[in-house]
PDB file of N, CA and C in Angstrom:
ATOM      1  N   UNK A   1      -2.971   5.141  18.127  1.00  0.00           N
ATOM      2  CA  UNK A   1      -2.903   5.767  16.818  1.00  0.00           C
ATOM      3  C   UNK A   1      -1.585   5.428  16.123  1.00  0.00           C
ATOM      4  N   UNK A   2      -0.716   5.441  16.796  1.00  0.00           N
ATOM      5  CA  UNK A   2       0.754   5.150  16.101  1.00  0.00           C
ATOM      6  C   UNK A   2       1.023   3.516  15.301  1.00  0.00           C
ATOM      7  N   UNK A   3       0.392   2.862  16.307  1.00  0.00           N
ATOM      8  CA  UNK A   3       0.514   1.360  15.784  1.00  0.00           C
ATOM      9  C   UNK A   3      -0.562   0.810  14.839  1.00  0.00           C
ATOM     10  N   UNK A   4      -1.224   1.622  14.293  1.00  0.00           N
ATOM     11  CA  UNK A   4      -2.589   1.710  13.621  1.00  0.00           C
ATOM     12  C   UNK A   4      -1.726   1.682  12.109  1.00  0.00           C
ATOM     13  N   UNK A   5      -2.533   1.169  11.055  1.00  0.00           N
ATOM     14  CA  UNK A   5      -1.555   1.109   9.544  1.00  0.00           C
ATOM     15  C   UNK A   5      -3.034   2.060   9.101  1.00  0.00           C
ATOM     16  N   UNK A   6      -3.188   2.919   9.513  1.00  0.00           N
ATOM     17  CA  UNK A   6      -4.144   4.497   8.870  1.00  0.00           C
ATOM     18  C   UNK A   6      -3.107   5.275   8.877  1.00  0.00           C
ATOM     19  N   UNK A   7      -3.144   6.307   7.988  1.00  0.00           N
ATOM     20  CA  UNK A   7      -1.945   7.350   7.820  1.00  0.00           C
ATOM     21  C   UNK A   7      -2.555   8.133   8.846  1.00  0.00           C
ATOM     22  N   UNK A   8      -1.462   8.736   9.262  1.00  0.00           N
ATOM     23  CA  UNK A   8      -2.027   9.830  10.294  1.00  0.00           C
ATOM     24  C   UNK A   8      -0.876  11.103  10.044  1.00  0.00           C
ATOM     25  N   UNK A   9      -1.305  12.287  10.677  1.00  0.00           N
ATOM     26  CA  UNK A   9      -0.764  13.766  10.877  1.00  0.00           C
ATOM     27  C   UNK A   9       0.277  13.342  12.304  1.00  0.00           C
ATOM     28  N   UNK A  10       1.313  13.949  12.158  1.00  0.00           N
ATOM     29  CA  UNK A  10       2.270  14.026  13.050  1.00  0.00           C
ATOM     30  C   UNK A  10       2.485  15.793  13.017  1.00  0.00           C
ATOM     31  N   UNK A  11       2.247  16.398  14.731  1.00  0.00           N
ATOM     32  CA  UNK A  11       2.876  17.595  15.031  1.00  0.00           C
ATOM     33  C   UNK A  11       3.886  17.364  16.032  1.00  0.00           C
ATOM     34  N   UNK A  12       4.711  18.370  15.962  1.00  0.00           N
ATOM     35  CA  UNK A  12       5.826  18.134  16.895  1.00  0.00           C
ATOM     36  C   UNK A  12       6.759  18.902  16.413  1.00  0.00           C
ATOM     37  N   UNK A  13       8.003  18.910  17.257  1.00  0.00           N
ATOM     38  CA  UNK A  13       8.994  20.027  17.135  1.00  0.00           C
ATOM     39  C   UNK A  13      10.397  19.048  16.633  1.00  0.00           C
ATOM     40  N   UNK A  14      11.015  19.403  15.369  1.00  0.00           N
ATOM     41  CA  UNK A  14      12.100  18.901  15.595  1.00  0.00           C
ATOM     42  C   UNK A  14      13.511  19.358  15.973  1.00  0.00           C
ATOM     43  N   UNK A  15      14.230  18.714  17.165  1.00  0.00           N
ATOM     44  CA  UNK A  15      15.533  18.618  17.688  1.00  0.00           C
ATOM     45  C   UNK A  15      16.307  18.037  17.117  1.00  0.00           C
ATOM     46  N   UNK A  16      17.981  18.599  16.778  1.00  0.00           N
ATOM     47  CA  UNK A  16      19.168  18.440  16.288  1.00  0.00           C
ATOM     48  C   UNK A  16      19.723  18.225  17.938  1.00  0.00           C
ATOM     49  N   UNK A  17      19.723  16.958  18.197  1.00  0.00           N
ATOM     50  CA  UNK A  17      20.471  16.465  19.450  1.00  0.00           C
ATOM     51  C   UNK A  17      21.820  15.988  19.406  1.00  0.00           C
ATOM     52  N   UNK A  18      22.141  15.625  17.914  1.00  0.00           N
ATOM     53  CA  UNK A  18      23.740  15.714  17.437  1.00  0.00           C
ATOM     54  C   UNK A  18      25.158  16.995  17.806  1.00  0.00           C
ATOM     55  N   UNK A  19      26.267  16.583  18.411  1.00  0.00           N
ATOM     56  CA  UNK A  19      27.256  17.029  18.299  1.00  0.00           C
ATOM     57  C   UNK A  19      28.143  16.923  17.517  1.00  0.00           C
ATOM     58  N   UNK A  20      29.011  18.557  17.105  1.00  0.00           N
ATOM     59  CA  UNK A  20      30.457  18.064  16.757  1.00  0.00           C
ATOM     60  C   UNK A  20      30.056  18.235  15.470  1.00  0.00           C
ATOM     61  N   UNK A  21      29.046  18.876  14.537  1.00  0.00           N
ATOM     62  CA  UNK A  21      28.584  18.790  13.743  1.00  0.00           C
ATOM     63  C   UNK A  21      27.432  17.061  12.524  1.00  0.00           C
ATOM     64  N   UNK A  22      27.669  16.394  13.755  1.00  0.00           N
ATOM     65  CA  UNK A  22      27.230  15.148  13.437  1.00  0.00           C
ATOM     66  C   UNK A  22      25.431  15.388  13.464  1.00  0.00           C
ATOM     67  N   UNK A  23      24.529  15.666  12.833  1.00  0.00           N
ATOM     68  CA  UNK A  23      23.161  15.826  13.536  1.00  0.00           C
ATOM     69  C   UNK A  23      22.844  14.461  13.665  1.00  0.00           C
ATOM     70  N   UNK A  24      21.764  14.462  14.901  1.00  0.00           N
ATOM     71  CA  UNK A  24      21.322  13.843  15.292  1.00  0.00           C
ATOM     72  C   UNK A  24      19.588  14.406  15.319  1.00  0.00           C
ATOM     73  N   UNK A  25      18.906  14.602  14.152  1.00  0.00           N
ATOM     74  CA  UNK A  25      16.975  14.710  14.212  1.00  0.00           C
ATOM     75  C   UNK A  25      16.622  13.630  14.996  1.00  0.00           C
ATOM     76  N   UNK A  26      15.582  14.729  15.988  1.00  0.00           N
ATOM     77  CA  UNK A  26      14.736  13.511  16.195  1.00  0.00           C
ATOM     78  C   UNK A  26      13.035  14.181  16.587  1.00  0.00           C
ATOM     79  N   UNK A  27      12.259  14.081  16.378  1.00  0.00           N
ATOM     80  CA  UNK A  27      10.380  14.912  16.528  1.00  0.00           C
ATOM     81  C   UNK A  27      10.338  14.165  17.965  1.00  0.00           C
ATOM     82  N   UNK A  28      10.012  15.205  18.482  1.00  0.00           N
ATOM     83  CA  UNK A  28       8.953  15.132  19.806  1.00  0.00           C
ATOM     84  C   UNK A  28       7.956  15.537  19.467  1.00  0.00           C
ATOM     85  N   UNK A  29       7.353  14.419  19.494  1.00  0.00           N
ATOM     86  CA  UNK A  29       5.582  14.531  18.987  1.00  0.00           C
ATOM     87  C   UNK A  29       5.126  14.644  20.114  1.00  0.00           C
ATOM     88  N   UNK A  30       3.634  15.820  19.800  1.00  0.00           N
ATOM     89  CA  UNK A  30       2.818  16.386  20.235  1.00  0.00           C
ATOM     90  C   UNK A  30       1.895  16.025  20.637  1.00  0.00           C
ATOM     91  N   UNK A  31       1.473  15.727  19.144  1.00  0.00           N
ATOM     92  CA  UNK A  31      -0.430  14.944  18.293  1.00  0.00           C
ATOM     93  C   UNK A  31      -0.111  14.217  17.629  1.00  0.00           C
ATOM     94  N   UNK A  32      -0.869  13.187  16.986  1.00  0.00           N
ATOM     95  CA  UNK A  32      -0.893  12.657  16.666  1.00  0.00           C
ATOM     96  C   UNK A  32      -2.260  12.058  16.004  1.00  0.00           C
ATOM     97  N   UNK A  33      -3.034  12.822  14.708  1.00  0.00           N
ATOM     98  CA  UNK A  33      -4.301  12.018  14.455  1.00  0.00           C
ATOM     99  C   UNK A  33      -4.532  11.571  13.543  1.00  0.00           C
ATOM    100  N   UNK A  34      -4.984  10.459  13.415  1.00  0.00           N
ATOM    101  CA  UNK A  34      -5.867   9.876  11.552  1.00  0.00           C
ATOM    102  C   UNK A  34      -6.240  10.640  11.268  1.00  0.00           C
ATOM    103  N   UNK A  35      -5.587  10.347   9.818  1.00  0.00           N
ATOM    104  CA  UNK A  35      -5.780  11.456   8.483  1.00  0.00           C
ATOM    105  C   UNK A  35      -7.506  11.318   8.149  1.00  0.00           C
ATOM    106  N   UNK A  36      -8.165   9.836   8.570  1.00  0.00           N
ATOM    107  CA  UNK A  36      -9.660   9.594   8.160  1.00  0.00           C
ATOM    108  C   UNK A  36     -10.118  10.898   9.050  1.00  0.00           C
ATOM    109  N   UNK A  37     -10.022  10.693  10.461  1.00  0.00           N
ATOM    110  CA  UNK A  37     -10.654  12.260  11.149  1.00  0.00           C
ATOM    111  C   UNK A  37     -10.157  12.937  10.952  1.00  0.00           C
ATOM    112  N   UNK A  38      -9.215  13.689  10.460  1.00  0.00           N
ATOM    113  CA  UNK A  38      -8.976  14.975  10.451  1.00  0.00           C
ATOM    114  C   UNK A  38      -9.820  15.604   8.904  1.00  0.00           C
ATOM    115  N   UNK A  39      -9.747  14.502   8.022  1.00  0.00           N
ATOM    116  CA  UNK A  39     -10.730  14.502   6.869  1.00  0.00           C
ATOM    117  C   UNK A  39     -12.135  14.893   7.171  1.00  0.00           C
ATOM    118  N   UNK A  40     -12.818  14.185   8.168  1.00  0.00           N
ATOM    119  CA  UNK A  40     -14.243  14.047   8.345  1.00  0.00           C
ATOM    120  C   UNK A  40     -14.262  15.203   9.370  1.00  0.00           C
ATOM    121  N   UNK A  41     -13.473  16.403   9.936  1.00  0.00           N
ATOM    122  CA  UNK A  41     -13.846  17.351  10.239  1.00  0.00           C
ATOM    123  C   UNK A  41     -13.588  18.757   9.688  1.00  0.00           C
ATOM    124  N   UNK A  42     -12.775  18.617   8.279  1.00  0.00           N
ATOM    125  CA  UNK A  42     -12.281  19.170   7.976  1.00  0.00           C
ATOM    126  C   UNK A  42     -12.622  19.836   6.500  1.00  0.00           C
ATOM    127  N   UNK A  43     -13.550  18.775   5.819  1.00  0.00           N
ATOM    128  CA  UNK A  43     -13.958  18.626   4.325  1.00  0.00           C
ATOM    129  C   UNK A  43     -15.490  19.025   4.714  1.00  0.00           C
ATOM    130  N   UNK A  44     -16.158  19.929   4.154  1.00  0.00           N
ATOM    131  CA  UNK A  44     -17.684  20.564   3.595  1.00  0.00           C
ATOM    132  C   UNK A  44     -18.076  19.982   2.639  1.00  0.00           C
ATOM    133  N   UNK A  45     -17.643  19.621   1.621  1.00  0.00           N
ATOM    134  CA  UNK A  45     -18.068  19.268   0.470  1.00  0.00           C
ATOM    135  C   UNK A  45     -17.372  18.047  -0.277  1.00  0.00           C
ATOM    136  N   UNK A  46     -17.765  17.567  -1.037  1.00  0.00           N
ATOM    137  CA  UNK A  46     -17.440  16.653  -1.833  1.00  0.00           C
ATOM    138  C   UNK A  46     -17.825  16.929  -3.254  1.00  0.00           C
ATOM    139  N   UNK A  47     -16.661  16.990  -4.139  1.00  0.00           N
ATOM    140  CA  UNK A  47     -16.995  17.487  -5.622  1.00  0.00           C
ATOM    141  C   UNK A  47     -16.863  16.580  -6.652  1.00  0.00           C
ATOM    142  N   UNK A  48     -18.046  16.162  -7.233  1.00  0.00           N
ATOM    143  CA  UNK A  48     -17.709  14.894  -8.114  1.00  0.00           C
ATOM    144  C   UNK A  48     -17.944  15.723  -9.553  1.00  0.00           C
ATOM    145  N   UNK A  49     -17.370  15.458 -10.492  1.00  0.00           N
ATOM    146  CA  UNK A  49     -17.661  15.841 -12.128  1.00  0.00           C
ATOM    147  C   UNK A  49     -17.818  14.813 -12.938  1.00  0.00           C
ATOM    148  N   UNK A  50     -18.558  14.952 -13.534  1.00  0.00           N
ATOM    149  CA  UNK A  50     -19.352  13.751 -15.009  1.00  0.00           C
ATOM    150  C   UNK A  50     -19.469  14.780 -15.987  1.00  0.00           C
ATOM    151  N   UNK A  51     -18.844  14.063 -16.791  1.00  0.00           N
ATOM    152  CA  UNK A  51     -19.004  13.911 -18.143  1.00  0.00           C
ATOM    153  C   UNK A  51     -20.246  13.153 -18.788  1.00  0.00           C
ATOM    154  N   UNK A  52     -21.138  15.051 -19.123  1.00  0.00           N
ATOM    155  CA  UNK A  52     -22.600  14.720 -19.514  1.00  0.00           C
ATOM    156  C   UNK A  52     -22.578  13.955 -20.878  1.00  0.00           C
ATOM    157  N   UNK A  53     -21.431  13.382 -21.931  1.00  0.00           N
ATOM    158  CA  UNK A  53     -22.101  13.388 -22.900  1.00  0.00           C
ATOM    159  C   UNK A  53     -21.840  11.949 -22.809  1.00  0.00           C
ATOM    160  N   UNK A  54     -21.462  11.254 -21.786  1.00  0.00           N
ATOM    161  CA  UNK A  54     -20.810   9.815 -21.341  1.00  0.00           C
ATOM    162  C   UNK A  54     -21.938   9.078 -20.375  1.00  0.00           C
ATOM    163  N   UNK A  55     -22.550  10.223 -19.061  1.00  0.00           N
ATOM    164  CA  UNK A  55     -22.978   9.537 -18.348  1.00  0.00           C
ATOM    165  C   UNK A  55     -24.508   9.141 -18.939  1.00  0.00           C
ATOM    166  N   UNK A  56     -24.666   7.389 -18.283  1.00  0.00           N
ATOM    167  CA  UNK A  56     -26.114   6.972 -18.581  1.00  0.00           C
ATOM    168  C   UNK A  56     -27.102   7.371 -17.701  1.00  0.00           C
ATOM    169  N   UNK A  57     -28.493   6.981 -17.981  1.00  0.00           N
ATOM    170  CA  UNK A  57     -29.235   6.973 -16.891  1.00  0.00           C
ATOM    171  C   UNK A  57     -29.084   6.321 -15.753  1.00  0.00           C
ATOM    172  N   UNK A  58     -28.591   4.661 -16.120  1.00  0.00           N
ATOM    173  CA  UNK A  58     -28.150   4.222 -15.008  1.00  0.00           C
ATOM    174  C   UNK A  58     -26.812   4.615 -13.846  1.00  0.00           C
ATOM    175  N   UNK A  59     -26.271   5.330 -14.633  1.00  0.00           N
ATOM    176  CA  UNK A  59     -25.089   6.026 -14.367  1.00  0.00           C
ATOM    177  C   UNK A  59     -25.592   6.523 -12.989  1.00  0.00           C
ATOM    178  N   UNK A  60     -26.693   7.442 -12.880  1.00  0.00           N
ATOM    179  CA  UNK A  60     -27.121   8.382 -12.512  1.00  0.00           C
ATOM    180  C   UNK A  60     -27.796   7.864 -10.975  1.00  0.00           C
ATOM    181  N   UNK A  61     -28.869   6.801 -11.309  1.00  0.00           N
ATOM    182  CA  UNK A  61     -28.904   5.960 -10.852  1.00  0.00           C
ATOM    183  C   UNK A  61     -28.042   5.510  -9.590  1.00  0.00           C
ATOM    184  N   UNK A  62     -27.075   4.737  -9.715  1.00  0.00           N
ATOM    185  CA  UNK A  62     -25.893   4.765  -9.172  1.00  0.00           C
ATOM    186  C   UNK A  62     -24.989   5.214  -8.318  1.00  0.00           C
ATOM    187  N   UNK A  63     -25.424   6.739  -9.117  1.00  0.00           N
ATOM    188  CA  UNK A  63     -24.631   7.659  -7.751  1.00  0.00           C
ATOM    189  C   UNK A  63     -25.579   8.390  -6.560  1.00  0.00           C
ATOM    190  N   UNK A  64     -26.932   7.891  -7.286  1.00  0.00           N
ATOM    191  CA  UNK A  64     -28.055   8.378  -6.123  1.00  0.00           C
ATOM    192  C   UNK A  64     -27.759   7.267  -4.895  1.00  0.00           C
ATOM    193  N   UNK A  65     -27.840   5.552  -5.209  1.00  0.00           N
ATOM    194  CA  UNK A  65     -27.459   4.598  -4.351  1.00  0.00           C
ATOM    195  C   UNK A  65     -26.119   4.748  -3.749  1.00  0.00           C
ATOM    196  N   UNK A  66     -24.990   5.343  -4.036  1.00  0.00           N
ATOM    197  CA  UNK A  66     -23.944   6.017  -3.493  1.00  0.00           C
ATOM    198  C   UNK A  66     -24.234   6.858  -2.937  1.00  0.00           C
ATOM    199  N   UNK A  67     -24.699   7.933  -2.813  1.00  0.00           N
ATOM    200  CA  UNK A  67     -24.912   9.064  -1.761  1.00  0.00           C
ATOM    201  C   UNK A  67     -26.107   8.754  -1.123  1.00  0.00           C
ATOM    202  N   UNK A  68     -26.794   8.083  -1.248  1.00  0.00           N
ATOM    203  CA  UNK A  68     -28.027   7.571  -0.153  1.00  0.00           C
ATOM    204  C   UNK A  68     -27.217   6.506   1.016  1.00  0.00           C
ATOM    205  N   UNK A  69     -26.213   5.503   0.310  1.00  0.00           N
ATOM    206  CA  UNK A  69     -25.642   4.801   1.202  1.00  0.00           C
ATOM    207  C   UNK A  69     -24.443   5.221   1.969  1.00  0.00           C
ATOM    208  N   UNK A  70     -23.755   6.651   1.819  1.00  0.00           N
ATOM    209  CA  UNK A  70     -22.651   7.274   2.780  1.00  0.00           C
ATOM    210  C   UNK A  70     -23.118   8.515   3.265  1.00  0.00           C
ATOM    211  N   UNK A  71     -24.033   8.281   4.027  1.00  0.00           N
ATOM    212  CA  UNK A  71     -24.561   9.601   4.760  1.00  0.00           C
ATOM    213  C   UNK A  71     -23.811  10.734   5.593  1.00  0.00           C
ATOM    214  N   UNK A  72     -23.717  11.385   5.512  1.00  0.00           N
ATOM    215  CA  UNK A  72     -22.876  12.405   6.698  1.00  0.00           C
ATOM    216  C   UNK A  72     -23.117  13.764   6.195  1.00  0.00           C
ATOM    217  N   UNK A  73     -22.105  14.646   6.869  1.00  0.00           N
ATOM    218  CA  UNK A  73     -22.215  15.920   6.590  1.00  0.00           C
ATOM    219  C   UNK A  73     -21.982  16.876   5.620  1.00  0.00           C
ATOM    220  N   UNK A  74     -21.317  16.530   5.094  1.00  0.00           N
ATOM    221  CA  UNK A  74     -20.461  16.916   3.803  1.00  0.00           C
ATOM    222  C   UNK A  74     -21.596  16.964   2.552  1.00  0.00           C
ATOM    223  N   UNK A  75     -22.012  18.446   1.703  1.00  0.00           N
ATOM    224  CA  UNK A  75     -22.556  18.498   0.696  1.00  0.00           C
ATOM    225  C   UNK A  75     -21.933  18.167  -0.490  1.00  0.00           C
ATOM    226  N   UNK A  76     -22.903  17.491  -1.063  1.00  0.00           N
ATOM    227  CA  UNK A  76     -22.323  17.092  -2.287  1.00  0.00           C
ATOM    228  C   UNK A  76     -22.309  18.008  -3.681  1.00  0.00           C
ATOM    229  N   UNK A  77     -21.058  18.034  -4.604  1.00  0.00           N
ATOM    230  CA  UNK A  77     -21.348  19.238  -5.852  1.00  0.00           C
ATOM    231  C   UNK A  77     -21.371  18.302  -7.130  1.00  0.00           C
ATOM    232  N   UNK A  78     -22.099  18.665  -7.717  1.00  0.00           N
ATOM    233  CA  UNK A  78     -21.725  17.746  -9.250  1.00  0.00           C
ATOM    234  C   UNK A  78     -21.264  18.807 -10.200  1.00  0.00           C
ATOM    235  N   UNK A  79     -20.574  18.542 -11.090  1.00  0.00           N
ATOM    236  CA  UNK A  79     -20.179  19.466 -11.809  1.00  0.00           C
ATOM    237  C   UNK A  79     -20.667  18.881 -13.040  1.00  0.00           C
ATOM    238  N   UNK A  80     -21.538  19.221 -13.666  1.00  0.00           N
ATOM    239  CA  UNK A  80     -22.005  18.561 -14.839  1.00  0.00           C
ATOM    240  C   UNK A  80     -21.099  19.007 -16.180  1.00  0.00           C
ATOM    241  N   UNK A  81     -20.442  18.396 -16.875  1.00  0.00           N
ATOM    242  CA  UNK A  81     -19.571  18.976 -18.027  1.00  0.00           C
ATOM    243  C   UNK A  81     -19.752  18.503 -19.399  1.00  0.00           C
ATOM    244  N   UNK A  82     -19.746  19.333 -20.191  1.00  0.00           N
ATOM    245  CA  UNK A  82     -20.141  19.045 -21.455  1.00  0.00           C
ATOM    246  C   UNK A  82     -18.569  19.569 -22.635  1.00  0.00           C
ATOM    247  N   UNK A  83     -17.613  18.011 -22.520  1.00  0.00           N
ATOM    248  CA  UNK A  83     -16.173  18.505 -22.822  1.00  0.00           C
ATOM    249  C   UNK A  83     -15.814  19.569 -23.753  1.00  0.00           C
ATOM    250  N   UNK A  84     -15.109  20.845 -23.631  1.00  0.00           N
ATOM    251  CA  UNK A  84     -14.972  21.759 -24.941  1.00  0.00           C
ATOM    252  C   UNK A  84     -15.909  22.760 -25.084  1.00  0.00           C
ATOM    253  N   UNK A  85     -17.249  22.467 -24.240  1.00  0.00           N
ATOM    254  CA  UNK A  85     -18.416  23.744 -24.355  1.00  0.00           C
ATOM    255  C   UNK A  85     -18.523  24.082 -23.298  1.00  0.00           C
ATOM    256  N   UNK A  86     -19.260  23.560 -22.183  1.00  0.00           N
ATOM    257  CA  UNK A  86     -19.696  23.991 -21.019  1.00  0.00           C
ATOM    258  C   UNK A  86     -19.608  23.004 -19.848  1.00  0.00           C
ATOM    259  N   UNK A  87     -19.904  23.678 -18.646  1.00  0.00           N
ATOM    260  CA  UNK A  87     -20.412  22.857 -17.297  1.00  0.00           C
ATOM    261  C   UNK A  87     -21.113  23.704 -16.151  1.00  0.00           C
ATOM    262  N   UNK A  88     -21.905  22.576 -15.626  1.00  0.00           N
ATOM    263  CA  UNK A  88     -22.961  22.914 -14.679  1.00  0.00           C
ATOM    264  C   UNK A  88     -22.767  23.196 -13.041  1.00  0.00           C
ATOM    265  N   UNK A  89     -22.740  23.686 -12.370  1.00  0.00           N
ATOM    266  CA  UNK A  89     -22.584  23.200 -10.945  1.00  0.00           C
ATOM    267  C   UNK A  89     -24.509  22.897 -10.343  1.00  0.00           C
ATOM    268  N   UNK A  90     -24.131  21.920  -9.602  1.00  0.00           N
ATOM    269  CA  UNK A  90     -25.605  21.394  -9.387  1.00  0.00           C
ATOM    270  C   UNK A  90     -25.112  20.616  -7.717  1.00  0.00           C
ATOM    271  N   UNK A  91     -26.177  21.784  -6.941  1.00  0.00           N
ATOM    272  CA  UNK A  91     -25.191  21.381  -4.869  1.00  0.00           C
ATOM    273  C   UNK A  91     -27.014  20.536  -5.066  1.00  0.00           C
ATOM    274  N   UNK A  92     -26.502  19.554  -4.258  1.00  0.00           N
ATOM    275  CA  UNK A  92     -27.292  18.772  -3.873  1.00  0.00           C
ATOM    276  C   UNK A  92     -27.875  19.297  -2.567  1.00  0.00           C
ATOM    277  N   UNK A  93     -29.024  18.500  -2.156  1.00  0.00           N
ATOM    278  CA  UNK A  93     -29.723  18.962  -1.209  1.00  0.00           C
ATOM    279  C   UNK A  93     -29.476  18.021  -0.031  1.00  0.00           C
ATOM    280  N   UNK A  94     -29.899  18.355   1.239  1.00  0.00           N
ATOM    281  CA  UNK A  94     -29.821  18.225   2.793  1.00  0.00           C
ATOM    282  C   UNK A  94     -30.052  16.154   2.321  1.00  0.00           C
ATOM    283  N   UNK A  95     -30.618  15.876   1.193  1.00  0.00           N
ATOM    284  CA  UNK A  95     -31.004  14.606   1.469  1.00  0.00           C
ATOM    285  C   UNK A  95     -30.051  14.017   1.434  1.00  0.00           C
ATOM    286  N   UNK A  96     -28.615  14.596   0.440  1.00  0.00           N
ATOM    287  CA  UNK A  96     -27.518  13.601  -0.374  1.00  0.00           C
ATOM    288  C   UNK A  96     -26.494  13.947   0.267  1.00  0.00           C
ATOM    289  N   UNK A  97     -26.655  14.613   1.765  1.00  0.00           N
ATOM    290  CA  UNK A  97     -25.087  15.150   2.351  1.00  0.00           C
ATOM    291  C   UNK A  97     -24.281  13.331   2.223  1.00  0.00           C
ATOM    292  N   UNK A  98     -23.294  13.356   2.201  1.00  0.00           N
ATOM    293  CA  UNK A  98     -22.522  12.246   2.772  1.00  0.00           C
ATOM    294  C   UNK A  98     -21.023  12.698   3.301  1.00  0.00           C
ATOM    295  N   UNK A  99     -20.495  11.522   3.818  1.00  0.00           N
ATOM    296  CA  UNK A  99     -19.571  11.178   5.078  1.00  0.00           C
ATOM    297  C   UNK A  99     -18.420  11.360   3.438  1.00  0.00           C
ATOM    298  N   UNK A 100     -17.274  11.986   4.131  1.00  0.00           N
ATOM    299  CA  UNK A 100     -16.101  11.847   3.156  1.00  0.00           C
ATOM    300  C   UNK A 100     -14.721  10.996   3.258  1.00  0.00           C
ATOM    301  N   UNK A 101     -15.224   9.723   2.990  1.00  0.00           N
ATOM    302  CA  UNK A 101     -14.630   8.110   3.282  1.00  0.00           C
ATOM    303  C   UNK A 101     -13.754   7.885   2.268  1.00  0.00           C
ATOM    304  N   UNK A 102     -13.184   7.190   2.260  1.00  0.00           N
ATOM    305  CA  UNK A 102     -12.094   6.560   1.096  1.00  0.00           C
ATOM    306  C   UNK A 102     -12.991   5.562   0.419  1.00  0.00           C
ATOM    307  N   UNK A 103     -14.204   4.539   1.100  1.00  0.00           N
ATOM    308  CA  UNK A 103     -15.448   4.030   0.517  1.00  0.00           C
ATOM    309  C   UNK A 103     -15.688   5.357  -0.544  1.00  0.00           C
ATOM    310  N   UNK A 104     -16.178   5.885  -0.555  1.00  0.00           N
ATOM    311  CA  UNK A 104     -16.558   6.984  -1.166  1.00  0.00           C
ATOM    312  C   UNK A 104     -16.334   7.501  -2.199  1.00  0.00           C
ATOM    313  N   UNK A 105     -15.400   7.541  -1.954  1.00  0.00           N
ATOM    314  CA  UNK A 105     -13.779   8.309  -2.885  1.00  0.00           C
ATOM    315  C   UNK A 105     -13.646   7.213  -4.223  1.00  0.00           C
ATOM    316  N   UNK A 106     -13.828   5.916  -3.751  1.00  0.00           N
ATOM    317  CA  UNK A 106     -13.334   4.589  -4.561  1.00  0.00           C
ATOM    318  C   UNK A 106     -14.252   4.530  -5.321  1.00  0.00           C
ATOM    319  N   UNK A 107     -15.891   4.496  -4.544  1.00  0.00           N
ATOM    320  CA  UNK A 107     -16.920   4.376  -5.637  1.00  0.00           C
ATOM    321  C   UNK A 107     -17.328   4.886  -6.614  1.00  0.00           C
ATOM    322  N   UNK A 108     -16.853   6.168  -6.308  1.00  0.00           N
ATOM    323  CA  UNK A 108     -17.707   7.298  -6.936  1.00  0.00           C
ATOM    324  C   UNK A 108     -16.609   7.474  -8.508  1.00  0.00           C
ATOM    325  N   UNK A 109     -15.102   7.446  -8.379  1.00  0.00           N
ATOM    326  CA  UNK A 109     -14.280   7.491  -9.313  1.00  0.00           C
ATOM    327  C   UNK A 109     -14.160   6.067 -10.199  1.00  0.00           C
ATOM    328  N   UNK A 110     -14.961   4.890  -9.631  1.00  0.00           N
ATOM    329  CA  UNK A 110     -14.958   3.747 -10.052  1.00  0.00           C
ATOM    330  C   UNK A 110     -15.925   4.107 -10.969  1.00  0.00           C
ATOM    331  N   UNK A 111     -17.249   4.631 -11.101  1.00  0.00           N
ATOM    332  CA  UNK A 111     -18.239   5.030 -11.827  1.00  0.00           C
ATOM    333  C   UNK A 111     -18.001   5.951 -12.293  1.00  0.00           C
ATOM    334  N   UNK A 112     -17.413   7.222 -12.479  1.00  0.00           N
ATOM    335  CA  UNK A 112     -17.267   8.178 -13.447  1.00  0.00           C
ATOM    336  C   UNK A 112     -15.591   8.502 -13.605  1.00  0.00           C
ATOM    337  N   UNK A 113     -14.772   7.464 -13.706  1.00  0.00           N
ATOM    338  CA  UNK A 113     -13.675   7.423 -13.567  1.00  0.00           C
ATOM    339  C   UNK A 113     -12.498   7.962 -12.729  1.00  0.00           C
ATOM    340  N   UNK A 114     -11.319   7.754 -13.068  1.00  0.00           N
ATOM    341  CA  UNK A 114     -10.380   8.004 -11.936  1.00  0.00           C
ATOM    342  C   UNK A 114      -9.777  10.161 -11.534  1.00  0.00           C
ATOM    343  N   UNK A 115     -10.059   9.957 -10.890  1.00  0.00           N
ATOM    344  CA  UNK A 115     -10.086  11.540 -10.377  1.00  0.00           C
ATOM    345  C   UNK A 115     -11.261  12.368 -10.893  1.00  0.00           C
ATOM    346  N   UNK A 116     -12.246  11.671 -10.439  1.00  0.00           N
ATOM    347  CA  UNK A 116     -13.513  12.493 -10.972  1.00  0.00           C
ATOM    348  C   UNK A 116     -14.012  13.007  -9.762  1.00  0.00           C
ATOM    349  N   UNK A 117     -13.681  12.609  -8.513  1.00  0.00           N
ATOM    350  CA  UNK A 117     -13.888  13.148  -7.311  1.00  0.00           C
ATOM    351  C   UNK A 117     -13.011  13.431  -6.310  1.00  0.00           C
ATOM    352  N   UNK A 118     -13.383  15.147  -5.658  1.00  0.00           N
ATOM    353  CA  UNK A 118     -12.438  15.434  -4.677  1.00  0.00           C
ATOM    354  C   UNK A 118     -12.990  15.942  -3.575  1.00  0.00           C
ATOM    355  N   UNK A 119     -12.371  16.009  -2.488  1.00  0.00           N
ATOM    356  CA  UNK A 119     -12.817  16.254  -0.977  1.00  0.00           C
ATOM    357  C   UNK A 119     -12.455  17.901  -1.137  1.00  0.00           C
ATOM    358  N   UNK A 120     -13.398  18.812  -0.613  1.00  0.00           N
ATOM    359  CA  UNK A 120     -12.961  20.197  -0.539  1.00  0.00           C
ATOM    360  C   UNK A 120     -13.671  21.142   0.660  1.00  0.00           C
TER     361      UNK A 120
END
């Protein structure tokens, strides 16, 4: 895990092994896990928002072939928004669970722009 270029969680305790007032930090690590698993056990849902008066049909389209192609556990929420008036919440069903990937993350904000989706 350490020599891996995935970000990962570091636990551990840190020691001032410095004298004389000189510190010397240093972590004695514990654990050590990818941030991808600690994500994929950690996230229920996945919340994407569109902008109803923007998105197309094909739009729509799109994000069905996105959540058909990242399957997993994680329910999906759409937040349907209509800017300045209203918005919808709309939980998808057992068919559209998916896996909460950085694939995922990329596609889905690539199609309804940047921070339109979050892990929760």
């Amino acid at each position: 895990v350490l020599t891996s270029d995935e970000p990962i969680l570091c636990k551990g305790t840190v020691k001032d092994e410095g004298e004389d007032g000189n510190h010397a930090f240093k972590l004695l690590l514990e654990e050590a896990i990818p941030l991808a698993e600690l994500r994929e056990s950690k996230t229920s849902k996945v919340v994407i928002r569109i902008d109803a008066t923007s998105a197309t049909e094909e739009d729509i389209e799109a994000l069905r072939g996105i959540l058909v192609g990242a399957s997993g556990k994680c329910v999906p929420l759409i937040i349907l928004q209509i800017p300045g008036r209203s918005q919808t919440a709309i939980y998808l069903g057992d068919t559209f669970r998916v896996a909460p990937t950085d694939e995922l993350l990329a596609s889905l904000n690539q199609l309804f722009g940047a921070n339109s989706t979050a892990f929760a």
